[in-house]
N, C-alpha and C. Protein backbone atom coordinates (compact mmCIF):
# COMPACT_ATOMS: atom_id res chain seq x y z
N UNK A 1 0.84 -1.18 0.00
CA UNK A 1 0.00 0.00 0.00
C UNK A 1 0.89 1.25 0.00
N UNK A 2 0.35 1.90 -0.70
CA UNK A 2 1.35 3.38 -0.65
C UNK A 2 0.64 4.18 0.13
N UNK A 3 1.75 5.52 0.87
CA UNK A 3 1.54 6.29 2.09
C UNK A 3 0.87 7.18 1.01
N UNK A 4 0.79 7.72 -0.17
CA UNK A 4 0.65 9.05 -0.68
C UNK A 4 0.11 8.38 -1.80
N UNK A 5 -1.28 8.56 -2.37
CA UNK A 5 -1.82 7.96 -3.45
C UNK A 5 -2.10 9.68 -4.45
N UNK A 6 -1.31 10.43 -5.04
CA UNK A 6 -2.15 11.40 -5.89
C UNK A 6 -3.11 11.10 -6.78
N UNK A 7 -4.27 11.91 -7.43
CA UNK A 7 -5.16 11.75 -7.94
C UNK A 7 -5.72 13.10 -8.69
N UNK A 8 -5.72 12.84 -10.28
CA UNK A 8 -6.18 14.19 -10.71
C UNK A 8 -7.87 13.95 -10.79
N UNK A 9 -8.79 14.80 -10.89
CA UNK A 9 -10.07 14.73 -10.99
C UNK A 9 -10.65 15.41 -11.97
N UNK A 10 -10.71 15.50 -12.90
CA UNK A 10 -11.56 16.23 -14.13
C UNK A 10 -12.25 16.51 -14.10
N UNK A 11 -12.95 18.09 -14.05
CA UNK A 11 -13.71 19.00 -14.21
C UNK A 11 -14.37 19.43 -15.19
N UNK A 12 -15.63 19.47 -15.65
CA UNK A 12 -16.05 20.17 -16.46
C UNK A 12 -16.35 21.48 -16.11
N UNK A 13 -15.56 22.00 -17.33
CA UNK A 13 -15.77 23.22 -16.98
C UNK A 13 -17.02 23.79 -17.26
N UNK A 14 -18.25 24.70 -16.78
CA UNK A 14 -19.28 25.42 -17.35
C UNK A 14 -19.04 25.97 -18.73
N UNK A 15 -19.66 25.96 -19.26
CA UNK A 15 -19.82 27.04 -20.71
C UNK A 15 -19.50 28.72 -19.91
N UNK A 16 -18.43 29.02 -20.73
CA UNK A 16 -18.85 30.86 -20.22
C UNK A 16 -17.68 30.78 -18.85
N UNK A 17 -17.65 29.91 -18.32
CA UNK A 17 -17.05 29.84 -17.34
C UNK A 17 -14.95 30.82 -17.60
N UNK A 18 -15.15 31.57 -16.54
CA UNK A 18 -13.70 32.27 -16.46
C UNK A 18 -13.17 31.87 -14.98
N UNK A 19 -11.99 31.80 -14.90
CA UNK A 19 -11.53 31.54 -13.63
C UNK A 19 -11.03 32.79 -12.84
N UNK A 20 -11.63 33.01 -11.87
CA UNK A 20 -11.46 33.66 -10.63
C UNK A 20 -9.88 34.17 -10.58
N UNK A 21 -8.74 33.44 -11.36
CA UNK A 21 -7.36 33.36 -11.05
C UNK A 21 -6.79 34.18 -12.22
N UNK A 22 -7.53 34.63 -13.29
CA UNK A 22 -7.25 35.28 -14.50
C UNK A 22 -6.82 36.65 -14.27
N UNK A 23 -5.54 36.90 -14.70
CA UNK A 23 -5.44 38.06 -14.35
C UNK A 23 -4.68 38.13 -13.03
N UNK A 24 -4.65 37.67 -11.69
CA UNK A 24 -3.65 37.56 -10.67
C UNK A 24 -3.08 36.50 -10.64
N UNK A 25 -3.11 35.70 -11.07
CA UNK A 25 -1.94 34.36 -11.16
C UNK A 25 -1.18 34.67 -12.26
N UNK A 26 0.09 35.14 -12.38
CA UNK A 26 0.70 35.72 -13.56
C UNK A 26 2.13 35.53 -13.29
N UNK A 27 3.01 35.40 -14.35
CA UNK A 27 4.57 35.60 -14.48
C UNK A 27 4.34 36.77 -15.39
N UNK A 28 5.08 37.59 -14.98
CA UNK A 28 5.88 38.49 -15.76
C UNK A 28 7.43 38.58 -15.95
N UNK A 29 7.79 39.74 -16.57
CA UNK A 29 8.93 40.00 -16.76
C UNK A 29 9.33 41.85 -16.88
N UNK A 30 10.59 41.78 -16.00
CA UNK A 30 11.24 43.33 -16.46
C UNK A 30 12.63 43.17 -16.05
N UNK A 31 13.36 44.43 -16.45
CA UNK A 31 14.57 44.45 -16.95
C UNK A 31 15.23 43.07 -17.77
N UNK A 32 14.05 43.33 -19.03
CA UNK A 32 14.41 42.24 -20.17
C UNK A 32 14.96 42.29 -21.19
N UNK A 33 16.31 42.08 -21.32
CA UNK A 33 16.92 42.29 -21.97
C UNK A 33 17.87 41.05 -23.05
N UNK A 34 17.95 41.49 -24.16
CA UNK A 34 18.64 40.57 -25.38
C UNK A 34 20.08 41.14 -25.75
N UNK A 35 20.97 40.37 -25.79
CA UNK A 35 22.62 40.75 -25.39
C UNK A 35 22.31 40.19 -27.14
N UNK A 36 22.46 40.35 -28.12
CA UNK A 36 23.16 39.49 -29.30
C UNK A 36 24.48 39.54 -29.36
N UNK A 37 25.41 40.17 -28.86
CA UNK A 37 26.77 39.99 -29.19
C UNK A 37 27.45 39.17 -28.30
N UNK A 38 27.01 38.52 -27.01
CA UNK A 38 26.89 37.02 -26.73
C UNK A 38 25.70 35.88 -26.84
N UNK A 39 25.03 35.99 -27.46
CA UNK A 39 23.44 35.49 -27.65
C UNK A 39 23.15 35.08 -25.99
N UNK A 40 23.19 36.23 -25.30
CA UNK A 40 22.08 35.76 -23.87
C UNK A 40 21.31 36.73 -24.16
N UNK A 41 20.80 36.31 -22.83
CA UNK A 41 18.71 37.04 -22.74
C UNK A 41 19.18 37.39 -21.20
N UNK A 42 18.93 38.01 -20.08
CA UNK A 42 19.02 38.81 -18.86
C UNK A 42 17.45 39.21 -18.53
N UNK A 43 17.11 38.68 -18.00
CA UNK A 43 15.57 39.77 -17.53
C UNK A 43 15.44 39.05 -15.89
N UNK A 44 14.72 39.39 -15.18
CA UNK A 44 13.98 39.30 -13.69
C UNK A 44 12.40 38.64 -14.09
N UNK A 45 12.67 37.36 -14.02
CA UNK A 45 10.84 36.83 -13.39
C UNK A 45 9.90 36.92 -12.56
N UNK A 46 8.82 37.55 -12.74
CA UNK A 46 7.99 38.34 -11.45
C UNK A 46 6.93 37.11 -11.42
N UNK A 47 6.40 36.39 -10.51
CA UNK A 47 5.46 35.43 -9.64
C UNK A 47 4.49 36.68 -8.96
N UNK A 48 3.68 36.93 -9.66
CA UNK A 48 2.35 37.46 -8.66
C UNK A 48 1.58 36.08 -8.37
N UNK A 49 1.40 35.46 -6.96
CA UNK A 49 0.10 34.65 -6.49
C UNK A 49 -0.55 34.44 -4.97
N UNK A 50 -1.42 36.30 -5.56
CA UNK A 50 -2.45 36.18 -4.18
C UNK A 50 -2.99 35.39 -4.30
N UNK A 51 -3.52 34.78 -3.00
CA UNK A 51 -4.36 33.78 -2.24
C UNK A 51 -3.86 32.40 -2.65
N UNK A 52 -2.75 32.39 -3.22
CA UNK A 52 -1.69 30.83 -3.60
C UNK A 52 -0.93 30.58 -2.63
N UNK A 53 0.00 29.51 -2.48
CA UNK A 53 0.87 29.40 -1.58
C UNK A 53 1.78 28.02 -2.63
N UNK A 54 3.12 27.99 -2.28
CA UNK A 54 4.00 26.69 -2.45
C UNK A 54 3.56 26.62 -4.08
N UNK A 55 4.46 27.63 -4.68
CA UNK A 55 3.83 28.28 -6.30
C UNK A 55 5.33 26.97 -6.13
N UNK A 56 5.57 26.91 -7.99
CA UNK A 56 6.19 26.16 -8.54
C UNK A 56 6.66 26.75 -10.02
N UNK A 57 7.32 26.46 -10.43
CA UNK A 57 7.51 26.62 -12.05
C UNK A 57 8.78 25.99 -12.49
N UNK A 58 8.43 25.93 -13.82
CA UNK A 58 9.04 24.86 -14.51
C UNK A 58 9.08 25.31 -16.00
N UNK A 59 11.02 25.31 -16.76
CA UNK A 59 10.98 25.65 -17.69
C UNK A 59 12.18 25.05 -18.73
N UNK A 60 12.60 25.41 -19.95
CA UNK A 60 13.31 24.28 -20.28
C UNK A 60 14.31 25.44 -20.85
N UNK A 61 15.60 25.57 -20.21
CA UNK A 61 16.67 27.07 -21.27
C UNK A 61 18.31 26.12 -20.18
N UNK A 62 19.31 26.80 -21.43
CA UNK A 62 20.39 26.82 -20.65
C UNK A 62 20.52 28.44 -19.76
N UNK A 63 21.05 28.09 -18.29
CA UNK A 63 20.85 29.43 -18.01
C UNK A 63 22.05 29.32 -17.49
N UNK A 64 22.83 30.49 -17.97
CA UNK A 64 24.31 30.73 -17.45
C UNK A 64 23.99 31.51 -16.13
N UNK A 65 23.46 32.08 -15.82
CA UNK A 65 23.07 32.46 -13.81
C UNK A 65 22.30 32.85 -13.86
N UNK A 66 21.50 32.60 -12.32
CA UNK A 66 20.55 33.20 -11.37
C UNK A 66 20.89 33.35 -10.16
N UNK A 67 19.54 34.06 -10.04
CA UNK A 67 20.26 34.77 -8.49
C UNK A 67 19.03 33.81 -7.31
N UNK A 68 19.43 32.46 -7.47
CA UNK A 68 18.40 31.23 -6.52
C UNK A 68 19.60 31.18 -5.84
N UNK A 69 19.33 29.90 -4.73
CA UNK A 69 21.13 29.67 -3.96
C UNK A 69 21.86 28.93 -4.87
N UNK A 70 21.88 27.80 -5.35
CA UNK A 70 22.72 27.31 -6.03
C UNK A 70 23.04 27.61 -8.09
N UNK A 71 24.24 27.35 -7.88
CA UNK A 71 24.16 27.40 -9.21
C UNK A 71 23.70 26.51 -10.12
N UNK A 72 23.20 27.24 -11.60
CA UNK A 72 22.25 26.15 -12.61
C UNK A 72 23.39 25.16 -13.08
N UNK A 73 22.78 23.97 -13.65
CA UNK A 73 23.49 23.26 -14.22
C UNK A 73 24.08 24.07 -15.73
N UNK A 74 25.85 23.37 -16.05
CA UNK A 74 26.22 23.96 -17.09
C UNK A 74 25.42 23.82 -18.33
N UNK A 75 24.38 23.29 -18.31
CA UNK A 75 24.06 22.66 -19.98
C UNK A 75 22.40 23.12 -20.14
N UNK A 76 21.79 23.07 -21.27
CA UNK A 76 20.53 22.80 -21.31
C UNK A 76 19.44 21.36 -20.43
N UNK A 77 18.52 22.40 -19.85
CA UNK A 77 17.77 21.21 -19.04
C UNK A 77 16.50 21.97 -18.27
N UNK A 78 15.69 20.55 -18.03
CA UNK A 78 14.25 21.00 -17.21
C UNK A 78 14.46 21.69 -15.85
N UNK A 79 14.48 22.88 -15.77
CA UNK A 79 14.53 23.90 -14.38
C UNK A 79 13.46 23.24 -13.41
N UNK A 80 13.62 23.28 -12.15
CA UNK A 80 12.15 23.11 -11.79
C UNK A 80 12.34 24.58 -9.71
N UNK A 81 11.76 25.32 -10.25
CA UNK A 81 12.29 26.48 -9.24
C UNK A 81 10.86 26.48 -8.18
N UNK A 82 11.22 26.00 -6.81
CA UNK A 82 9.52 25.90 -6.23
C UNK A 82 9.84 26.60 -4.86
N UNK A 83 9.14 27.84 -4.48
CA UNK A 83 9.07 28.69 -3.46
C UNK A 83 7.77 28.62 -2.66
N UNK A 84 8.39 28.33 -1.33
CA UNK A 84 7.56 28.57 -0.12
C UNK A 84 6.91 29.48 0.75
N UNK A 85 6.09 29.85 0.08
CA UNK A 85 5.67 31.64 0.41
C UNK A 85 4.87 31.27 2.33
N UNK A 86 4.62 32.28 2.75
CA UNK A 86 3.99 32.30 3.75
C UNK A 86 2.78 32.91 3.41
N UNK A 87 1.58 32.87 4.36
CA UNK A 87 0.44 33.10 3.94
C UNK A 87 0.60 35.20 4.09
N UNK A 88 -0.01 35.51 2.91
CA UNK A 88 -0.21 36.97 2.75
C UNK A 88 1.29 37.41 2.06
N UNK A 89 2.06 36.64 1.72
CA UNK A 89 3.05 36.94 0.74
C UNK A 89 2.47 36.33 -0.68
N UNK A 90 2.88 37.34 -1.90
CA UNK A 90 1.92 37.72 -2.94
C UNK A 90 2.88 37.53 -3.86
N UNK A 91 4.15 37.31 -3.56
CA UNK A 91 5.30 37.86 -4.94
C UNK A 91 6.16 37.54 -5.16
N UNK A 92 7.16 37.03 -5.80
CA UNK A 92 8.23 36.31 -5.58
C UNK A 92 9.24 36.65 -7.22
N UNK A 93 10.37 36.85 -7.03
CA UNK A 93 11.38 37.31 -8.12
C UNK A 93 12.38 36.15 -8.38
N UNK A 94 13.17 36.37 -9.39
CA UNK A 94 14.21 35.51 -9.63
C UNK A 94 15.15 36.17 -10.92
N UNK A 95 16.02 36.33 -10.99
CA UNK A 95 16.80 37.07 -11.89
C UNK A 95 17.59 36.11 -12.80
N UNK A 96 17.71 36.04 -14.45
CA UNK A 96 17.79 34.83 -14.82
C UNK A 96 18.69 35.76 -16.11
N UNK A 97 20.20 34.57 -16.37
CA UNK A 97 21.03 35.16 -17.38
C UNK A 97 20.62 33.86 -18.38
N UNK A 98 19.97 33.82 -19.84
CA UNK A 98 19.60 32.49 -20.24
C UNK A 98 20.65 32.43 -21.70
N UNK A 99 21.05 31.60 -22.10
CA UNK A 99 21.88 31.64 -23.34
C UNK A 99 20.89 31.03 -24.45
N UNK A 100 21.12 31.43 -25.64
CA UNK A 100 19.88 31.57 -26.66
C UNK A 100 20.29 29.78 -27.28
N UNK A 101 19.58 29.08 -27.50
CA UNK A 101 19.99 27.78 -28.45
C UNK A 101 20.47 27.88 -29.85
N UNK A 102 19.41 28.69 -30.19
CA UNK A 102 19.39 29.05 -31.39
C UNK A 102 20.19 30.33 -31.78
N UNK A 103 21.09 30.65 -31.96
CA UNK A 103 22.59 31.81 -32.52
C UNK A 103 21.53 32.45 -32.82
N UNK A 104 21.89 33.87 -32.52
CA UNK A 104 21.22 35.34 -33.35
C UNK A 104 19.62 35.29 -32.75
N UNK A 105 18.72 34.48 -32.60
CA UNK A 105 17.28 34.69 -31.71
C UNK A 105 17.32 34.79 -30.13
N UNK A 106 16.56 35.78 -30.25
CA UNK A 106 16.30 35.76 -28.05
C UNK A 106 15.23 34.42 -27.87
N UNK A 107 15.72 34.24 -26.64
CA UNK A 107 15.20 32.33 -26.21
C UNK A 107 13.90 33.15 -25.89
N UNK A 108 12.87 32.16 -26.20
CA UNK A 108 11.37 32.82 -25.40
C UNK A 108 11.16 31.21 -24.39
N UNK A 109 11.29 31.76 -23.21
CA UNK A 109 11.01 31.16 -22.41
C UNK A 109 9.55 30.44 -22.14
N UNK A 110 8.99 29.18 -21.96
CA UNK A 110 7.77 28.67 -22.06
C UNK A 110 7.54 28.23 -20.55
N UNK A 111 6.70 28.80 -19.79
CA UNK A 111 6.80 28.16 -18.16
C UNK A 111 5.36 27.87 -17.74
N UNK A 112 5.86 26.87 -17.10
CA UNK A 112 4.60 25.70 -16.70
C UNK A 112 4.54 26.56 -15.35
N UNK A 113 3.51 27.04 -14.82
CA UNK A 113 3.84 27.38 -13.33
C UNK A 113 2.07 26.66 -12.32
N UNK A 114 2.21 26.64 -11.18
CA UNK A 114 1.36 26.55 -10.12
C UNK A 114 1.19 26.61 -8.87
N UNK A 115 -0.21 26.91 -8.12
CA UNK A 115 0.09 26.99 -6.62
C UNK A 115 -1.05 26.22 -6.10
N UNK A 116 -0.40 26.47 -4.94
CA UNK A 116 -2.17 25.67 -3.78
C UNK A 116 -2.40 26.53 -3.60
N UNK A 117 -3.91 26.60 -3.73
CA UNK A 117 -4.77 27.44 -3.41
C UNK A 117 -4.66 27.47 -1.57
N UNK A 118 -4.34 29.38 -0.69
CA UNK A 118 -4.66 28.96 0.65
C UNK A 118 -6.02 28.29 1.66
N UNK A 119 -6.76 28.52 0.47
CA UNK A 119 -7.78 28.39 1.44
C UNK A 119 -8.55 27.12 0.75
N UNK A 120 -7.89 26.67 -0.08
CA UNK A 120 -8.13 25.84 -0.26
C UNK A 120 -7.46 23.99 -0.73
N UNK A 121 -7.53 23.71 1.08
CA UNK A 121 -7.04 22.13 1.32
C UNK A 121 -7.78 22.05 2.52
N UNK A 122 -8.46 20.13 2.02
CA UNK A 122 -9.17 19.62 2.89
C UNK A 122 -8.66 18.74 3.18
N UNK A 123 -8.98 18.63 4.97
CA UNK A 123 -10.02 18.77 5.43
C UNK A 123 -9.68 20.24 6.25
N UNK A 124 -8.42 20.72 6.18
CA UNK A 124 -7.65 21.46 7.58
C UNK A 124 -8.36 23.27 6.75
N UNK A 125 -8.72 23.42 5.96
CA UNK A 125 -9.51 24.71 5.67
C UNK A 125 -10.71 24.66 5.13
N UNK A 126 -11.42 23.94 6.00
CA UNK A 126 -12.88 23.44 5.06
C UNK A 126 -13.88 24.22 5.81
N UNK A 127 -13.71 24.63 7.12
CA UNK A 127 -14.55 26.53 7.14
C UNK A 127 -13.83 27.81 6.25
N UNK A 128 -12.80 27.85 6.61
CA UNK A 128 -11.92 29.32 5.45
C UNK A 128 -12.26 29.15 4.22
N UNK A 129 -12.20 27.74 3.15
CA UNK A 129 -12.79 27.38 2.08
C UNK A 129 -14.30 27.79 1.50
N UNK A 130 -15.04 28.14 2.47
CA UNK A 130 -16.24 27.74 1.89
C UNK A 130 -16.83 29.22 0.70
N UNK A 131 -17.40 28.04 -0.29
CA UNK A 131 -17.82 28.92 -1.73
C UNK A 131 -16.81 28.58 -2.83
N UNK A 132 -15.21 28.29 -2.01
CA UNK A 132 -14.52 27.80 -3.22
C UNK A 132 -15.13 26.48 -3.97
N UNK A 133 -15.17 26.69 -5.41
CA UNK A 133 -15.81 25.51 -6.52
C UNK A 133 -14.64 24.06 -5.66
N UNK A 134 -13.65 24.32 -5.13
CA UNK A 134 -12.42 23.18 -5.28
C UNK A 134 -13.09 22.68 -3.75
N UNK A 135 -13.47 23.48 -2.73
CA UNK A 135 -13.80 23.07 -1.65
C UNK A 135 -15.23 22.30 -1.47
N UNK A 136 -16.20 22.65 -2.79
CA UNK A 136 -17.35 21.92 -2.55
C UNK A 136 -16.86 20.82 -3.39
N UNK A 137 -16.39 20.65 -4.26
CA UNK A 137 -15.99 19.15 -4.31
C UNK A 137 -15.50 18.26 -3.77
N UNK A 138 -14.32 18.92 -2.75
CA UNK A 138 -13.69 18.23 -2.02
C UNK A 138 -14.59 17.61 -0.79
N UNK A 139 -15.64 18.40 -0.53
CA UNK A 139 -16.77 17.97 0.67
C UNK A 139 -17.28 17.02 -0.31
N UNK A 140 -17.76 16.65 -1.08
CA UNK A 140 -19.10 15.97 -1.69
C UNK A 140 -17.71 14.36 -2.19
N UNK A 141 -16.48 14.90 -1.85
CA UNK A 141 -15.88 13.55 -2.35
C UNK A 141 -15.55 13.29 -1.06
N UNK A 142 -15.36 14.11 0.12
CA UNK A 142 -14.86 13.38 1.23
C UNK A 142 -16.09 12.42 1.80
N UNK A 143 -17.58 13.04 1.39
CA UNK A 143 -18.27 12.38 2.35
C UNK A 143 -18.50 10.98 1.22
N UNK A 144 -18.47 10.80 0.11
CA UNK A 144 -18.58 9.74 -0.60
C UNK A 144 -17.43 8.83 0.09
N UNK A 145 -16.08 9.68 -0.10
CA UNK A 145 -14.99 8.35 0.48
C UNK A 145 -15.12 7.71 2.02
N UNK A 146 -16.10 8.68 2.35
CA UNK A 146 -16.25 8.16 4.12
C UNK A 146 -17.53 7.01 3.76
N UNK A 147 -18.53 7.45 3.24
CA UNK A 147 -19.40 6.28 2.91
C UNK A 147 -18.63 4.80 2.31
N UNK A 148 -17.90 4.93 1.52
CA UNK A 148 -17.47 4.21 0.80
C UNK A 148 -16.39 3.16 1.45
N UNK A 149 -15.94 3.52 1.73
CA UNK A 149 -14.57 3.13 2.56
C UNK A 149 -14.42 3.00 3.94
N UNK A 150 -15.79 3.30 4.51
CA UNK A 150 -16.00 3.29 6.04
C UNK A 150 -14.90 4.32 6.92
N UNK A 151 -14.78 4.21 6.15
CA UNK A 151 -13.74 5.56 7.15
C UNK A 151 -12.45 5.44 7.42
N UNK A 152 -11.85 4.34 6.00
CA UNK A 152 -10.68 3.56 6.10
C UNK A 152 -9.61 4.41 5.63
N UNK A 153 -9.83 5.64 4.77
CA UNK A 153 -8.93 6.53 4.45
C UNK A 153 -9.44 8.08 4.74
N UNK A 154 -7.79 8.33 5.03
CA UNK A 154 -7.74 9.91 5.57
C UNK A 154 -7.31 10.57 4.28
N UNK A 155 -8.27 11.38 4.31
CA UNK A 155 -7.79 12.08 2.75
C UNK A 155 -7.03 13.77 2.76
N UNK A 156 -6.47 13.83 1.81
CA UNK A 156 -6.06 15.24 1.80
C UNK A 156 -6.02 15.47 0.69
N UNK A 157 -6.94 16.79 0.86
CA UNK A 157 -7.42 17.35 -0.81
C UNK A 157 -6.80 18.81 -1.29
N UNK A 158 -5.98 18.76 -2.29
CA UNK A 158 -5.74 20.58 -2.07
C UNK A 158 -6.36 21.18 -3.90
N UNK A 159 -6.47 22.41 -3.60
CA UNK A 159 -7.34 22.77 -4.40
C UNK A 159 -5.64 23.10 -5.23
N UNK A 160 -5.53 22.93 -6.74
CA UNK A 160 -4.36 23.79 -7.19
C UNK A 160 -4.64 24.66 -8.44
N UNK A 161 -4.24 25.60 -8.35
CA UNK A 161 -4.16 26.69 -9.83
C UNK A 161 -3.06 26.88 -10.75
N UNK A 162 -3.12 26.25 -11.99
CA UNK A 162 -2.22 25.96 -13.14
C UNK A 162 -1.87 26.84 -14.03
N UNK A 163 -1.06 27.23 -14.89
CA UNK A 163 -1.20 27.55 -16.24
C UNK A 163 0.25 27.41 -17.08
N UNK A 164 0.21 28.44 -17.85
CA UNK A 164 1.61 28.65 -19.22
C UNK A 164 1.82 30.07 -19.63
N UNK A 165 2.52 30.16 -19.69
CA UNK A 165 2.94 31.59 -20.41
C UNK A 165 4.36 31.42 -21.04
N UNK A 166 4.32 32.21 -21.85
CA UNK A 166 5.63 32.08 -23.03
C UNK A 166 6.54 33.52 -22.86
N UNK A 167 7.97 33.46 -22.43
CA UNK A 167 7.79 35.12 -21.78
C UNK A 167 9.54 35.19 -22.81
């Protein structure tokens, strides 16, 4: 038996439906800059994610430095950069020197990023939760798995917010 079983759950989304997260869940970028006479790229990655926590991102460049603690690997490869915000911290930076693959083009960076929602993981925010779409599911599946299973598993549900941007 495994201690940690993950599980994705598929949603339909409503027709019309926009997410609540549009617009403040965002990477940006400034002081972005394209060197061609060494083919690097230089810019600062900006993480806006109110009401997120334990954001993540993930991207694929050779990066000759950042300003994280350790240094990047020398070569091209999957980054994976994941910060532990505290609750009511909103923002998070990273300063990135990237070398272009391709001679003479600036690299456009493609990043997978995400967070947990704070207020939303069950069972431990299931009053702070309430109205979140992620928290009434998580009630209507906890009480199925309690029917179901007699009460043989302890579940932990966290609500998470995804996306992509190409920067």
């Amino acid at each position: 038996m495994q201690f940690l079983t993950p599980y994705t759950v598929p949603i339909e989304v409503p027709k019309g439906y926009l997410s609540p997260w549009t617009g403040s869940f965002r990477i940006s970028t400034e002081k972005d800059v394209w060197h061609p006479s060494n083919n690097s790229r230089s810019l600062t990655l900006i993480m806006d994610h109110p009401g997120l926590i334990w954001t993540v991102i993930a991207f694929d460049a050779h990066v000759l430095s950042w300003s994280l603690d350790n240094s990047p690997p020398p070569y091209y490869t999957r980054h994976h950069v994941k910060e532990a915000s505290f609750y009511g911290v909103d923002r998070w930076t990273a300063d990135l020197v990237v070398n272009a693959t391709v001679p003479d083009e600036k690299p456009v960076l493609r990043i997978d990023f995400q967070g947990v929602q704070e207020r939303g993981m069950w069972p431990g925010k299931k009053t702070d939760g309430q109205g979140l779409l992620s928290m009434e599911l998580f009630k209507e599946l906890d009480h199925w798995l309690e029917n179901r299973t007699g009460g043989a598993y302890d579940t932990l549900m966290m609500g998470i917010v995804a996306g992509t941007v190409a920067v």
